[in-house]
N, C-alpha and C. Protein backbone atom coordinates (compact mmCIF):
# COMPACT_ATOMS: atom_id res chain seq x y z
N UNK A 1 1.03 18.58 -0.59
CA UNK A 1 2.05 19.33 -1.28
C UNK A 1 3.12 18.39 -1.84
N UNK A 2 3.65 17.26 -1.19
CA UNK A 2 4.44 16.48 -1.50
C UNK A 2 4.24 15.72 -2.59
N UNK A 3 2.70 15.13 -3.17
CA UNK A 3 2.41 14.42 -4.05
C UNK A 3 2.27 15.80 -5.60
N UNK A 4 2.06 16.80 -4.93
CA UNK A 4 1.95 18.04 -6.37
C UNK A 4 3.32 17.87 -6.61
N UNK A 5 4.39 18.09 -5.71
CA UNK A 5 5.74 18.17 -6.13
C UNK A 5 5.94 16.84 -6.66
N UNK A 6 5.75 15.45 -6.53
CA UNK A 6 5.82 14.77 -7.02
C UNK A 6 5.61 14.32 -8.17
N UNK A 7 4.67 14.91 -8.54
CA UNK A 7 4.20 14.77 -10.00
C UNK A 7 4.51 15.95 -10.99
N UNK A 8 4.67 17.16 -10.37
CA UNK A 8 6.12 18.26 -11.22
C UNK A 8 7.03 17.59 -11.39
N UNK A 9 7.86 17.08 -10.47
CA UNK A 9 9.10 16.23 -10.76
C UNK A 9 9.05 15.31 -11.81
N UNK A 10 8.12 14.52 -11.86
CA UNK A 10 7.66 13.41 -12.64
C UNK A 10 7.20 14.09 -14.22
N UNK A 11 6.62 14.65 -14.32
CA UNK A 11 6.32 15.51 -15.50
C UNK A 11 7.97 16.06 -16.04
N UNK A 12 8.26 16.89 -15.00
CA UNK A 12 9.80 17.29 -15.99
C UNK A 12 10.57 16.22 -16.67
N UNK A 13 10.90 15.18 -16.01
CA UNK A 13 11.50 13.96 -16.43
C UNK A 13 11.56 13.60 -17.25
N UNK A 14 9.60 13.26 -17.15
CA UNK A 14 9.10 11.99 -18.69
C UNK A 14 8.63 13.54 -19.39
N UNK A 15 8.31 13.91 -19.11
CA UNK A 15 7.79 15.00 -20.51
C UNK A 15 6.35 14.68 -20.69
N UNK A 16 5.31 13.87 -19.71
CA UNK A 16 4.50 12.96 -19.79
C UNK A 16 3.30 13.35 -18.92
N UNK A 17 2.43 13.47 -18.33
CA UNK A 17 1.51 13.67 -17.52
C UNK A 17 0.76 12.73 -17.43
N UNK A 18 1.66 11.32 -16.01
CA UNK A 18 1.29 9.79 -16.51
C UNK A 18 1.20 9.42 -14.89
N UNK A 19 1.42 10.73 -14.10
CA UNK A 19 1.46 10.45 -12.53
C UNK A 19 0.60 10.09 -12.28
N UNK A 20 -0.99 10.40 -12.40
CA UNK A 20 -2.10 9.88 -12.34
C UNK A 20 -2.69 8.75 -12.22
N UNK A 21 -1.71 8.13 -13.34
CA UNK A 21 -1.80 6.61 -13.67
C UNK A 21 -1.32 5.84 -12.18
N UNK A 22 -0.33 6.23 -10.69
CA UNK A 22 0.06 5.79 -10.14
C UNK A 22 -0.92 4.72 -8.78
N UNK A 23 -1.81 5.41 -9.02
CA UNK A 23 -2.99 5.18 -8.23
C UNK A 23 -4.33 4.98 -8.60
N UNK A 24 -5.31 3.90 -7.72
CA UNK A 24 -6.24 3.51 -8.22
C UNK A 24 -6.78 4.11 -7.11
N UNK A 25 -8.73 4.84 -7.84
CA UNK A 25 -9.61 5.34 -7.20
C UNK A 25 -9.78 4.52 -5.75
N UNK A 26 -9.93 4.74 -5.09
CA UNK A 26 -10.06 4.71 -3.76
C UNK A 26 -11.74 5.15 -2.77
N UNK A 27 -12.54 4.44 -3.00
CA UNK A 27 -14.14 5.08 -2.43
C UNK A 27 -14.20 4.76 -0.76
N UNK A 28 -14.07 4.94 0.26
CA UNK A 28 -14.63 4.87 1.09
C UNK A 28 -15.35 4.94 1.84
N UNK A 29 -16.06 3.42 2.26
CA UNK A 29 -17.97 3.51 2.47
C UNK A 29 -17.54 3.11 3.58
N UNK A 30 -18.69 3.91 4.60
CA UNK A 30 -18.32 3.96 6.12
C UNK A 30 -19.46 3.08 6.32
N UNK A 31 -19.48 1.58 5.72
CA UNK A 31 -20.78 0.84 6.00
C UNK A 31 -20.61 -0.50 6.82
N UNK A 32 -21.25 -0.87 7.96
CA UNK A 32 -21.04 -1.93 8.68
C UNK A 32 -21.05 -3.54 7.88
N UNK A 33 -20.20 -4.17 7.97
CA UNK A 33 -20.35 -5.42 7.03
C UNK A 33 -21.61 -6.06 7.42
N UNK A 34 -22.30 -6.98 6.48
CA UNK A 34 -23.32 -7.28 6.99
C UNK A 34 -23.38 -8.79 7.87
N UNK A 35 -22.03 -9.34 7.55
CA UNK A 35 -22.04 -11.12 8.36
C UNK A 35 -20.12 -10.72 8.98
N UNK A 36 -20.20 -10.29 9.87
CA UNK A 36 -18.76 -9.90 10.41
C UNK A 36 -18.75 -11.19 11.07
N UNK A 37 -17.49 -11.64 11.25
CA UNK A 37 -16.94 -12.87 11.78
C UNK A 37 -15.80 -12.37 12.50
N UNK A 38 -15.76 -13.68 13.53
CA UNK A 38 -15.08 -13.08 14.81
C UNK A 38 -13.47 -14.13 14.23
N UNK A 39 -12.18 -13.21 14.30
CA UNK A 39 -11.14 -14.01 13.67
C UNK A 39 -10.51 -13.29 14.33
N UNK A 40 -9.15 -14.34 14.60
CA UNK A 40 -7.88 -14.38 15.33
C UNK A 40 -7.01 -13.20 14.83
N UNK A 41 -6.03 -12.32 16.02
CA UNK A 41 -5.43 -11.47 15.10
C UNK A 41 -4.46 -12.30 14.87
N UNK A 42 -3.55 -11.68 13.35
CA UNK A 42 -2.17 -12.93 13.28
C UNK A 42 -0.96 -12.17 13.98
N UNK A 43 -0.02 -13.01 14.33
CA UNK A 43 0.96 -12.14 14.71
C UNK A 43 2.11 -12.65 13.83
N UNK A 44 2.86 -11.71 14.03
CA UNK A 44 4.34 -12.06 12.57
C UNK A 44 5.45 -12.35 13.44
N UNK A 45 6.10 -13.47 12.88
CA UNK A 45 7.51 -13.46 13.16
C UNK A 45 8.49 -12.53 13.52
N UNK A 46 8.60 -12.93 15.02
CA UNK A 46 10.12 -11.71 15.72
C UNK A 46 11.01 -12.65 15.23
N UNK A 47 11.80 -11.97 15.63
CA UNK A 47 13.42 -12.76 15.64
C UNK A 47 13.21 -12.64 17.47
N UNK A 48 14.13 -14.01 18.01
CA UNK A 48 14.24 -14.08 19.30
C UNK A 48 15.23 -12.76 20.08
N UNK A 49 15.24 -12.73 21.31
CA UNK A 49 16.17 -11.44 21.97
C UNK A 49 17.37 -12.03 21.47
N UNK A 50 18.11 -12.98 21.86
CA UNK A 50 19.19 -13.27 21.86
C UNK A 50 19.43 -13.09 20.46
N UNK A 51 18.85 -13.80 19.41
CA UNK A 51 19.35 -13.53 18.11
C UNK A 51 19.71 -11.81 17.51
N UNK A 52 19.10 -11.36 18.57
CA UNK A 52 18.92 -9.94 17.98
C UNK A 52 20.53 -9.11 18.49
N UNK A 53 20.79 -9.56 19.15
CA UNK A 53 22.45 -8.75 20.00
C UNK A 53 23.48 -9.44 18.94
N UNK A 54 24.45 -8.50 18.59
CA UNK A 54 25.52 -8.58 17.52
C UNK A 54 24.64 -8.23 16.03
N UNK A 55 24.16 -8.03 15.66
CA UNK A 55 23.89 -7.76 14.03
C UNK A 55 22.79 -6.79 13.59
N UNK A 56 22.70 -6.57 12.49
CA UNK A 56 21.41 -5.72 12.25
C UNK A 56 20.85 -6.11 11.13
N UNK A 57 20.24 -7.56 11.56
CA UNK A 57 19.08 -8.39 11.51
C UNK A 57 17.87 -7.30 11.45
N UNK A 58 16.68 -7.73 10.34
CA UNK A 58 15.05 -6.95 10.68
C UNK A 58 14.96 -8.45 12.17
N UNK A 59 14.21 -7.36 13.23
CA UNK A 59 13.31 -7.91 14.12
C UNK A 59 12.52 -8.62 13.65
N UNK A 60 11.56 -8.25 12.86
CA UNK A 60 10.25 -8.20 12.49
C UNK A 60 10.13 -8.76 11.50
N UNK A 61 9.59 -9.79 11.00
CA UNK A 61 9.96 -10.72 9.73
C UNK A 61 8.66 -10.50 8.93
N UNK A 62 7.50 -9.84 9.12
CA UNK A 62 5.98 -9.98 8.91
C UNK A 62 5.77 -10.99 8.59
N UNK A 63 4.38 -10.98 8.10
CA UNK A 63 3.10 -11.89 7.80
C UNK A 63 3.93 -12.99 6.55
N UNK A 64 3.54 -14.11 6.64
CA UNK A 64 3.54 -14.86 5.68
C UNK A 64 2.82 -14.44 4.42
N UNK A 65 1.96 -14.95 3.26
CA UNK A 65 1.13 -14.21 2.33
C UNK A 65 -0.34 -15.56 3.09
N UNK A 66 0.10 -16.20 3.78
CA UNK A 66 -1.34 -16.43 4.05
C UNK A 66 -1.85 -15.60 5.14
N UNK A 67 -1.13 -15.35 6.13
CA UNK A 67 -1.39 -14.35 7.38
C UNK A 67 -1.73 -13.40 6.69
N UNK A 68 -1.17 -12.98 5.72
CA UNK A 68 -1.69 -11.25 5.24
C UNK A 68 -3.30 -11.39 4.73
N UNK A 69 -2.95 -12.55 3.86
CA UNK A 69 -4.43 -12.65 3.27
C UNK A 69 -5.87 -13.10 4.75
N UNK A 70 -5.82 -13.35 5.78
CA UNK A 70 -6.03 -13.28 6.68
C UNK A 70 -6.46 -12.30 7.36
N UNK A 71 -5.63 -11.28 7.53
CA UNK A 71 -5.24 -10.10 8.37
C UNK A 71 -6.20 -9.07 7.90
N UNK A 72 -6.00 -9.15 6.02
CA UNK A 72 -6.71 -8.00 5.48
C UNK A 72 -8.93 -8.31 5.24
N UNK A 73 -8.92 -9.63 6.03
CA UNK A 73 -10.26 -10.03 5.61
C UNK A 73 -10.77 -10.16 7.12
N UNK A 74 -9.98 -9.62 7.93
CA UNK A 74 -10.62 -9.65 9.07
C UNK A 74 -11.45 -8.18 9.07
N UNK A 75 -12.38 -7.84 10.09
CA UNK A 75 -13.05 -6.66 10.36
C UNK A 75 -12.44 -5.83 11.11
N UNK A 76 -12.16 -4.79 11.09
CA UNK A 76 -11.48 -3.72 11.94
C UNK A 76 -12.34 -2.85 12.54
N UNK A 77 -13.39 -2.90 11.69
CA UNK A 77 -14.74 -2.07 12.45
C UNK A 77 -14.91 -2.47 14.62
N UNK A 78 -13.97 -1.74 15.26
CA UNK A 78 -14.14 -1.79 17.07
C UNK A 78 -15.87 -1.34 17.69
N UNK A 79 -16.82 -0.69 16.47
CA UNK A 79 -17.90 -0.48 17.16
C UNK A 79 -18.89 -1.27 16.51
N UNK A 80 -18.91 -2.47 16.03
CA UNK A 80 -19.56 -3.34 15.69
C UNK A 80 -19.24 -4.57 16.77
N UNK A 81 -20.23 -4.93 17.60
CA UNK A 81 -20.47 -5.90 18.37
C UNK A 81 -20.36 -7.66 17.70
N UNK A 82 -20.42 -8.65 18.38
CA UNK A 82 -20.41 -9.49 17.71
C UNK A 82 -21.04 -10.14 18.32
């Protein structure tokens, strides 16, 4: 319901019917990879405890762009053995 209202909103605006354009097709194949490799999870930058008392600092600094690129090429598939 939120994305129909979203794109009413969006239509009144532009005068346009361009919401569509916001997103790319999406297929999801429920298929086991065929050479899964066993890889490290990454973990992201905390901020330490102490740094964290007095301010409102993010905790959580995430992934570098190599950790991400990492992260997203690992297998998530839990019922595939290795």
């Amino acid at each position: 319901m939120a994305r129909k209202a979203a794109e009413s909103i969006d239509f009144d605006l532009m005068s346009k019917k361009r919401f569509h354009l916001l997103f790319r097709k999406f297929i999801y194949r429920n298929v086991v990879p065929s050479n899964p490799r066993r890889a490290a999870k990454n973990i992201s930058y905390k901020l330490a405890v102490r740094e964290r008392v007095g301010n409102f600092h993010e905790v959580d600094c995430g992934y570098t762009g190599e950790q991400a690129r990492n992260e997203v090429s690992r297998c998530l598939r839990c019922d595939v053995r290795l």
